[in-house]
PDB file of N, CA and C in Angstrom:
ATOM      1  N   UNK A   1     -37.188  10.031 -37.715  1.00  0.00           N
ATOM      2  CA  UNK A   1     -35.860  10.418 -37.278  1.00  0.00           C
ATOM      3  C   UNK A   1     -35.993  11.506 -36.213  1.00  0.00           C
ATOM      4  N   UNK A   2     -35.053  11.331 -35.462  1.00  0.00           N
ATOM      5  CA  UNK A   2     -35.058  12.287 -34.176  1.00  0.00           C
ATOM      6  C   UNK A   2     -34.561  13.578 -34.641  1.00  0.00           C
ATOM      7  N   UNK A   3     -34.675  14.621 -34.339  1.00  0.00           N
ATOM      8  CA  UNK A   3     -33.826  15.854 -34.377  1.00  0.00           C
ATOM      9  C   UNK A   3     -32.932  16.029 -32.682  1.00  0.00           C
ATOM     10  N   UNK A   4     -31.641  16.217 -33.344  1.00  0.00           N
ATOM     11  CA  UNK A   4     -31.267  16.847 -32.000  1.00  0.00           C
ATOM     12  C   UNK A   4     -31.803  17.664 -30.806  1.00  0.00           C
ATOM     13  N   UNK A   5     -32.283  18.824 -31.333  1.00  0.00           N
ATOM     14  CA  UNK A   5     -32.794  19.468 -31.157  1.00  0.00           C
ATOM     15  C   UNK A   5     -33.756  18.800 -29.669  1.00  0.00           C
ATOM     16  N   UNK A   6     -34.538  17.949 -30.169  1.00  0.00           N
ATOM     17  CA  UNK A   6     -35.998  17.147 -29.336  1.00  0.00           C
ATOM     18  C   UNK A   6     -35.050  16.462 -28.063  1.00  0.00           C
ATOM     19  N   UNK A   7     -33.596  16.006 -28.423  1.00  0.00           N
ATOM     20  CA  UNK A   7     -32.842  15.572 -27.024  1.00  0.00           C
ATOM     21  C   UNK A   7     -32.829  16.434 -26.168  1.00  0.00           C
ATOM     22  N   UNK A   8     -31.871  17.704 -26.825  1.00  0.00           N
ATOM     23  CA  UNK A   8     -31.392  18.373 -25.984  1.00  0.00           C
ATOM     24  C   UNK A   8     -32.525  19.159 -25.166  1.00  0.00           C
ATOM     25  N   UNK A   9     -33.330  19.391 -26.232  1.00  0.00           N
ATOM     26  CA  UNK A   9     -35.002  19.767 -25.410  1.00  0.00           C
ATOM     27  C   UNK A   9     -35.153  19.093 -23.950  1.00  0.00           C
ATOM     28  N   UNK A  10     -35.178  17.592 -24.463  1.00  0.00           N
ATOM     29  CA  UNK A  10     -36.011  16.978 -23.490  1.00  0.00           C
ATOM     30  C   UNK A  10     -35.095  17.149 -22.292  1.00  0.00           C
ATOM     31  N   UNK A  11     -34.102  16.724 -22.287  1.00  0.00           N
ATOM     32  CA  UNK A  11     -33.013  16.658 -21.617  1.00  0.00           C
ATOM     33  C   UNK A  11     -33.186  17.764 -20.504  1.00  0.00           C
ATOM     34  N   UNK A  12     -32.735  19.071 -21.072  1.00  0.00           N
ATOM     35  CA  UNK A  12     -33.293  20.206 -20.272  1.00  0.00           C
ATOM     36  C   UNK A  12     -34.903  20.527 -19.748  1.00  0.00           C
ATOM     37  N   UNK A  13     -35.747  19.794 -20.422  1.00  0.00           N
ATOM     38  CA  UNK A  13     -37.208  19.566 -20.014  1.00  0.00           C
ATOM     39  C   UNK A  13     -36.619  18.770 -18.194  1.00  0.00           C
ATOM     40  N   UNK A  14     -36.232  17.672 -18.416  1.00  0.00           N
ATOM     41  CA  UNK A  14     -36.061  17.249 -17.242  1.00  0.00           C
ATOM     42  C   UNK A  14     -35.729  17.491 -16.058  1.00  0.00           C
ATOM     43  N   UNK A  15     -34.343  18.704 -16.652  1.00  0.00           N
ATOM     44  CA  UNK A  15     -33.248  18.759 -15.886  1.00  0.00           C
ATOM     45  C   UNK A  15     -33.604  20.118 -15.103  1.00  0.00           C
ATOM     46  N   UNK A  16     -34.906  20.486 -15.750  1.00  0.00           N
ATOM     47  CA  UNK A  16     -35.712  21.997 -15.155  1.00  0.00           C
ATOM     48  C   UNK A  16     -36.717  21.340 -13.992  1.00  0.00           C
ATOM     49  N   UNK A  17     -37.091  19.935 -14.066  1.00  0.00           N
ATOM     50  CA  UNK A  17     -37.970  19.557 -13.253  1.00  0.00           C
ATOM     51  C   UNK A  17     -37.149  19.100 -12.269  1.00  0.00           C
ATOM     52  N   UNK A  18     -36.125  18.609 -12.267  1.00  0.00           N
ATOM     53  CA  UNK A  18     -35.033  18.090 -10.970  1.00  0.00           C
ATOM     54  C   UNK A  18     -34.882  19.245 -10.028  1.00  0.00           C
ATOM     55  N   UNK A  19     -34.440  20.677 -10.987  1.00  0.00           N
ATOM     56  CA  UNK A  19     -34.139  22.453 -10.167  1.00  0.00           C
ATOM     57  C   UNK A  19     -35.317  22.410  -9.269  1.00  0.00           C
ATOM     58  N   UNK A  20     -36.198  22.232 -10.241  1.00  0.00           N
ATOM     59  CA  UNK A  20     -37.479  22.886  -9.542  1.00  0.00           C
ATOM     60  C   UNK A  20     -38.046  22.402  -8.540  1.00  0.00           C
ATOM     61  N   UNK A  21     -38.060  20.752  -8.572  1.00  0.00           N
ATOM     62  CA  UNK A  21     -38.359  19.906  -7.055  1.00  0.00           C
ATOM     63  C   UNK A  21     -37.390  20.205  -5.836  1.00  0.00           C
ATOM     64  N   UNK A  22     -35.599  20.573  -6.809  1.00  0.00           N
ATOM     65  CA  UNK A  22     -35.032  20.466  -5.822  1.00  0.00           C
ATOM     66  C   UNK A  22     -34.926  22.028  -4.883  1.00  0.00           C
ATOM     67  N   UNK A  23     -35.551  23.237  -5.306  1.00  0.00           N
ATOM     68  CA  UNK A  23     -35.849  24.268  -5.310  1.00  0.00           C
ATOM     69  C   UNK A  23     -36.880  23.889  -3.850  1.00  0.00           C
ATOM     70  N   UNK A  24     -37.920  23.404  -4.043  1.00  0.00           N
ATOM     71  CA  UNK A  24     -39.072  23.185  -3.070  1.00  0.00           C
ATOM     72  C   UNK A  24     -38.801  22.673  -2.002  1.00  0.00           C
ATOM     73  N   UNK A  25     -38.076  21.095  -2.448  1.00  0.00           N
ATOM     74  CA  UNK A  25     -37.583  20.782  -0.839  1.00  0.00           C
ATOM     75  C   UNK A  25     -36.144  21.890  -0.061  1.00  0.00           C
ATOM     76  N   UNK A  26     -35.837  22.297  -0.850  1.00  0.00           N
ATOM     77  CA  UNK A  26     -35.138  23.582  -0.228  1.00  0.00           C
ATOM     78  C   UNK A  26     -35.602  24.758   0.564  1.00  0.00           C
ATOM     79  N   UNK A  27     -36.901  25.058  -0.168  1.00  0.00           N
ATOM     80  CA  UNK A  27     -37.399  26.433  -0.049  1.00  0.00           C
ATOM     81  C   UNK A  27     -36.466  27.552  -0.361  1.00  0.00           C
ATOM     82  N   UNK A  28     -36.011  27.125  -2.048  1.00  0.00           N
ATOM     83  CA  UNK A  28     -35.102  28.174  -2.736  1.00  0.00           C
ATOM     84  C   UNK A  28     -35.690  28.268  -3.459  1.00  0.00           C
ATOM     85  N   UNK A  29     -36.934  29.893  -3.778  1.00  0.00           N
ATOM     86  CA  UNK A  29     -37.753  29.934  -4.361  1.00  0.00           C
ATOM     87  C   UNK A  29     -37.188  30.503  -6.053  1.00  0.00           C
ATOM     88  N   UNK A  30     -35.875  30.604  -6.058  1.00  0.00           N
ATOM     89  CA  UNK A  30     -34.796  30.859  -6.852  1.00  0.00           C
ATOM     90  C   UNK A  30     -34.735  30.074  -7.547  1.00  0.00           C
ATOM     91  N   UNK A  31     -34.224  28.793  -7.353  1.00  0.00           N
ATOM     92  CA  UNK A  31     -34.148  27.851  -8.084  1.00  0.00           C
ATOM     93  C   UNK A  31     -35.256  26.941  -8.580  1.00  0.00           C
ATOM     94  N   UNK A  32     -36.208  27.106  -7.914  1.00  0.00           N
ATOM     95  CA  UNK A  32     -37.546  26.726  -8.167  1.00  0.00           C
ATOM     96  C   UNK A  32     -37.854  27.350 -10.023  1.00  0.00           C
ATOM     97  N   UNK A  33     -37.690  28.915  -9.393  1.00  0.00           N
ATOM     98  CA  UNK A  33     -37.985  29.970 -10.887  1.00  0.00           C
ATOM     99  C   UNK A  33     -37.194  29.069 -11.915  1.00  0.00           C
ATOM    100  N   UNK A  34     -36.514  29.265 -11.818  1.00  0.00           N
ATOM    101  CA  UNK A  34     -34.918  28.346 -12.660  1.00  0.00           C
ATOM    102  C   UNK A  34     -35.225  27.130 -13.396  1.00  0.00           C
ATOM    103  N   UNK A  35     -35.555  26.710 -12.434  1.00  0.00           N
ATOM    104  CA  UNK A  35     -36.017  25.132 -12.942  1.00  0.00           C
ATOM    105  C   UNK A  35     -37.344  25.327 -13.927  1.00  0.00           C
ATOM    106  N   UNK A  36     -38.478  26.066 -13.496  1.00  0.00           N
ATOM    107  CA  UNK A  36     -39.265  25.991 -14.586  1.00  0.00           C
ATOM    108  C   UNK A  36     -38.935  26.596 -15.774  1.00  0.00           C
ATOM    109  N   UNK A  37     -37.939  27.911 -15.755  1.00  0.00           N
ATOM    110  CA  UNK A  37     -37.862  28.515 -16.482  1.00  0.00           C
ATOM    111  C   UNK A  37     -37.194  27.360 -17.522  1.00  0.00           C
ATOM    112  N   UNK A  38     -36.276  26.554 -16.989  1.00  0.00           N
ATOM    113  CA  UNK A  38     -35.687  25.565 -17.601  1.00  0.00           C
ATOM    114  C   UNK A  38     -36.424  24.665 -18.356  1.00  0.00           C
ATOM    115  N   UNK A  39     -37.402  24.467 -18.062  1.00  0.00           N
ATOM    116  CA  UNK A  39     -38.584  23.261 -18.273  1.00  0.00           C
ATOM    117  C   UNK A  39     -39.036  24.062 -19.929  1.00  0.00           C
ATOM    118  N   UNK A  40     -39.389  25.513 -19.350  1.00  0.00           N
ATOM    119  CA  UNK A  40     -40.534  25.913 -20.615  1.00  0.00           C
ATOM    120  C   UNK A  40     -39.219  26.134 -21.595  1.00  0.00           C
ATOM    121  N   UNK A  41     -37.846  26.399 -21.712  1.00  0.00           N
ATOM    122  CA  UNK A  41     -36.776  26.176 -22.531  1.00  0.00           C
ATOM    123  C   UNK A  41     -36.945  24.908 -22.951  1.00  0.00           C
ATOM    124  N   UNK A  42     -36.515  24.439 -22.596  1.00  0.00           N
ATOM    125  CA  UNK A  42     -36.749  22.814 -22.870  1.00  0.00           C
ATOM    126  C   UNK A  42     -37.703  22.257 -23.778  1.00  0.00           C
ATOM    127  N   UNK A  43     -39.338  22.702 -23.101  1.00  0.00           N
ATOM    128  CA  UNK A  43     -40.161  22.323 -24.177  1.00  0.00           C
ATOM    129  C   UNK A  43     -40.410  23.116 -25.238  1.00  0.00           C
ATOM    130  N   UNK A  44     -39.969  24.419 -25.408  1.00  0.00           N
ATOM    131  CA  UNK A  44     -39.761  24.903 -26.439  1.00  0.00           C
ATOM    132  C   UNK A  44     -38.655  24.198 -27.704  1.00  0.00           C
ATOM    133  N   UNK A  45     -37.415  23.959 -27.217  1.00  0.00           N
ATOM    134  CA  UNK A  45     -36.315  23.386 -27.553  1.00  0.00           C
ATOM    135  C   UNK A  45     -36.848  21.939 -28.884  1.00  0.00           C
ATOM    136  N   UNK A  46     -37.547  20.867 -27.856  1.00  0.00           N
ATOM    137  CA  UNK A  46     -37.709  19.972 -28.208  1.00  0.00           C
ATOM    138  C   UNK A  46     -39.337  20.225 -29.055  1.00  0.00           C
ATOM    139  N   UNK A  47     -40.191  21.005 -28.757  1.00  0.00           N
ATOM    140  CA  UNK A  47     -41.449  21.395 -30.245  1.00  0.00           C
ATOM    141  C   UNK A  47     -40.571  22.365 -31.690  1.00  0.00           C
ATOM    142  N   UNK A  48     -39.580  22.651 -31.623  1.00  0.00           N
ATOM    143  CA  UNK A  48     -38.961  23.050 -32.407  1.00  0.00           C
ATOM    144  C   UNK A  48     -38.171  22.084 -33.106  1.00  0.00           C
ATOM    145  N   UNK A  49     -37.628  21.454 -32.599  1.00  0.00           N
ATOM    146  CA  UNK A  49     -37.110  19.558 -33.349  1.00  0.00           C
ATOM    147  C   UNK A  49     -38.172  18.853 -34.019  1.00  0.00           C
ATOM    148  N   UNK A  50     -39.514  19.239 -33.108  1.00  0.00           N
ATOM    149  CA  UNK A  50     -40.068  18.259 -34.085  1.00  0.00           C
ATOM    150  C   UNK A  50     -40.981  18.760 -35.512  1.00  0.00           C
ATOM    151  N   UNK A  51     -40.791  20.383 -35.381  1.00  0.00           N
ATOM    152  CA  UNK A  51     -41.119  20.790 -36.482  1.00  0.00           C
ATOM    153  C   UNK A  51     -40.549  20.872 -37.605  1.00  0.00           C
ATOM    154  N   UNK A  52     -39.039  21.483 -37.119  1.00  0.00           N
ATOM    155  CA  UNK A  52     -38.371  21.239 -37.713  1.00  0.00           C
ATOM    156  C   UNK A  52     -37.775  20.063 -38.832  1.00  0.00           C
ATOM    157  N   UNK A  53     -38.191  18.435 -37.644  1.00  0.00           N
ATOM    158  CA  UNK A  53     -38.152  17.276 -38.414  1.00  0.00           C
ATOM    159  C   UNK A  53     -39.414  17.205 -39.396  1.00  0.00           C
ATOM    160  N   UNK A  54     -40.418  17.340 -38.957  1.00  0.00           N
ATOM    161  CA  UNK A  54     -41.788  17.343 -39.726  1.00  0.00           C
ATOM    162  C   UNK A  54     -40.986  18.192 -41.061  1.00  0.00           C
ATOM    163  N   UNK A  55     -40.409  19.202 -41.268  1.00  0.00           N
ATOM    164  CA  UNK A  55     -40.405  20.380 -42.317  1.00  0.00           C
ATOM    165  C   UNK A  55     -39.683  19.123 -43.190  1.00  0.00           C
ATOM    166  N   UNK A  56     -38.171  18.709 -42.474  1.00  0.00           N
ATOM    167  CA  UNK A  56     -37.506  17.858 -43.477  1.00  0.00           C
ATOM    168  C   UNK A  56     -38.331  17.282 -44.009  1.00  0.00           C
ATOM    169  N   UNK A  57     -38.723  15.997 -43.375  1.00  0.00           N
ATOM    170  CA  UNK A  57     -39.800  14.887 -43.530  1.00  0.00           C
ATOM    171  C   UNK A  57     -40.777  15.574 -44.958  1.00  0.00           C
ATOM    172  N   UNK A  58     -40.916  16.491 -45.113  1.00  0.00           N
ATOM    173  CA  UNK A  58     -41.732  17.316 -46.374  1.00  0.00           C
ATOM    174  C   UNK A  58     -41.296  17.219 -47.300  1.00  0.00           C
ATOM    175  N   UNK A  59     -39.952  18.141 -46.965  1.00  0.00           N
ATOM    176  CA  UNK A  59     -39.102  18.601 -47.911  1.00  0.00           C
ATOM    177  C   UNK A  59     -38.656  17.261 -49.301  1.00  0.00           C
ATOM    178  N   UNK A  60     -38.290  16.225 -48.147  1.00  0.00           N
ATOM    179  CA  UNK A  60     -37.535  14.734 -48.551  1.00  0.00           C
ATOM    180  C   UNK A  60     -38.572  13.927 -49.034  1.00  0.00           C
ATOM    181  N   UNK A  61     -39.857  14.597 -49.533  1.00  0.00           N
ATOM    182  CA  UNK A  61     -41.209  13.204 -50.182  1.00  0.00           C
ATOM    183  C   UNK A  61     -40.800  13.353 -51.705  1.00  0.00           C
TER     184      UNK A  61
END
């Protein structure tokens, strides 16, 4: 089972890599920051879903 959590992660995983490319072809070294900063949110976001699911997944044997 998915955790929310791992969407909304990924989701923003992505949506930090779109800033950040779109940062470069800009040369908005601003949004560049942004975007990764977005990314490492993100993959934080979504390793926390899946621990979180792992914990249920325990809990529920």
């Amino acid at each position: 089972m998915v955790d929310s959590n791992q969407i909304k992660g990924g989701a923003k995983e992505v949506g930090g890599r779109v800033k950040e490319a779109a940062g470069k072809a800009v040369g908005n070294e601003r949004m560049q920051a942004e975007g990764m900063a977005d990314q490492a949110e993100g993959k934080t976001q979504k390793n926390y879903g899946k621990v979180k699911d792992a914990v249920k997944d325990q809990v529920n044997r």
